[in-house]
Protein backbone atom coordinates (compact mmCIF):
# COMPACT_ATOMS: atom_id res chain seq x y z
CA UNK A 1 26.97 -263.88 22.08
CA UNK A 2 25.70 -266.73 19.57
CA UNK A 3 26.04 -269.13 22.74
CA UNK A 4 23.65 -267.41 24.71
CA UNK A 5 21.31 -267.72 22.75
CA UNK A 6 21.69 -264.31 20.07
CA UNK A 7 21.71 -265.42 16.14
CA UNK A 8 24.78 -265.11 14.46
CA UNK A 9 23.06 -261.68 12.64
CA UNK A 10 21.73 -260.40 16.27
CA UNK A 11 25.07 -261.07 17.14
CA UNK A 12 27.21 -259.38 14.25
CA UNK A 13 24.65 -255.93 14.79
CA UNK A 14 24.70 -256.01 18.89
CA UNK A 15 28.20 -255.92 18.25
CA UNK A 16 28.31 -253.34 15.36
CA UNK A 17 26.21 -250.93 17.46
CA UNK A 18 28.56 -251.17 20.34
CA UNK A 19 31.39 -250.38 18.55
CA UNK A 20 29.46 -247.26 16.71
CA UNK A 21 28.46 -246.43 19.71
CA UNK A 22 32.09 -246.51 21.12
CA UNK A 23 33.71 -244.78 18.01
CA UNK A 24 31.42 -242.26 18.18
CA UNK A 25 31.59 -241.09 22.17
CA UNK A 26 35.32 -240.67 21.72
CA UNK A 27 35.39 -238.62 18.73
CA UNK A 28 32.93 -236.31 20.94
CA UNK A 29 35.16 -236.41 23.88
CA UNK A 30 38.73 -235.80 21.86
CA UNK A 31 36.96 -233.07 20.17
CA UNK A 32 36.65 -231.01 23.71
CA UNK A 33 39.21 -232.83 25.52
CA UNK A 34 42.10 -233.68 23.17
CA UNK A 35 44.50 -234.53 25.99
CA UNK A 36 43.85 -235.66 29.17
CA UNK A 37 43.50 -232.47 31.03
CA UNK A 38 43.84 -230.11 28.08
CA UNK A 39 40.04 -228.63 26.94
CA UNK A 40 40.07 -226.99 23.48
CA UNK A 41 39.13 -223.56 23.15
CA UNK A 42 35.35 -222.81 23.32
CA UNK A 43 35.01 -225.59 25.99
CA UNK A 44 35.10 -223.96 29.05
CA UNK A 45 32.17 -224.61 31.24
CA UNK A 46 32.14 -221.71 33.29
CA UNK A 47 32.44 -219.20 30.59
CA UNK A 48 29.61 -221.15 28.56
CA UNK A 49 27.34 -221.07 31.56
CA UNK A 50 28.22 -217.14 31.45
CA UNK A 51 27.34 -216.88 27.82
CA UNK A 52 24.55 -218.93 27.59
CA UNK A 53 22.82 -217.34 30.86
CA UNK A 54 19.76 -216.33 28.90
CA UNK A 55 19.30 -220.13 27.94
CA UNK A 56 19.60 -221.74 31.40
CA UNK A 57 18.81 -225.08 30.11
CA UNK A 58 21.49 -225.19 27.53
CA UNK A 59 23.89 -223.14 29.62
CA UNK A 60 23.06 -226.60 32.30
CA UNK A 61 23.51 -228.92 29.62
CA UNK A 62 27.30 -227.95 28.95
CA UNK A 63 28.21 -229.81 32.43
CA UNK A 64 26.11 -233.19 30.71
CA UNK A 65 27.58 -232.59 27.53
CA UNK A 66 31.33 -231.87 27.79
CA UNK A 67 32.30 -232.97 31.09
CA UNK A 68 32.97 -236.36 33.03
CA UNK A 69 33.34 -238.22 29.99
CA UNK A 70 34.34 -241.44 31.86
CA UNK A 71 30.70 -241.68 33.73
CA UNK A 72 28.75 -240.31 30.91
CA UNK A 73 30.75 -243.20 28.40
CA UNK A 74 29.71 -246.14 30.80
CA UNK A 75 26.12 -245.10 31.76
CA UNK A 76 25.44 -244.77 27.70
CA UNK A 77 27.35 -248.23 26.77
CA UNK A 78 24.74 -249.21 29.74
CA UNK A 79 22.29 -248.03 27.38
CA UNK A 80 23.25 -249.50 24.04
CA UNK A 81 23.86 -252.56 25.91
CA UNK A 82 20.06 -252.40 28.28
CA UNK A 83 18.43 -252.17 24.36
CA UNK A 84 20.32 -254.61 22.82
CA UNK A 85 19.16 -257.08 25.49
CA UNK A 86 15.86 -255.63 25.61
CA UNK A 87 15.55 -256.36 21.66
CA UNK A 88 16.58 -259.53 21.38
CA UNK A 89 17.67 -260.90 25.13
């Protein structure tokens, strides 16, 4: 990073953010999915659209929240990584 032109410091906290970031997703994702196609109890998103049918924004937001981990991991590293660039690129 420090030869593109980041400071050793912009550097050291792009790169601590990313791995936060990372950390962070994966303990969300083992704590629903703990295997790969194993969901832990509470998790299912039919029966929490069913629940939460009262609420249908939050009974939506179970499909955004606690599935397709793989897309929703890459479009928020594209995040962290779009504001890391935008703060110091």
């Amino acid at each position: 990073m420090t030869e593109v032109g980041f400071t050793f410091a912009q550097a050291a906290r792009a790169g601590m953010t990313t791995n936060a970031y990372t950390i962070g997703f994966v303990i969300e994702e083992q704590g629903v999915v703990p295997l790969p196609g194993e969901r832990r109890e509470g998790y299912d998103l039919e029966e929490r659209a069913r629940l939460m049918a009262g609420f249908p924004l939050a009974a939506e937001a179970g499909r955004e929240l606690f599935d397709d981990y793989d897309q929703h991991f890459e479009e928020g590293l594209e995040i962290v990584i779009a504001g890391i660039g935008a703060r110091w690129g």
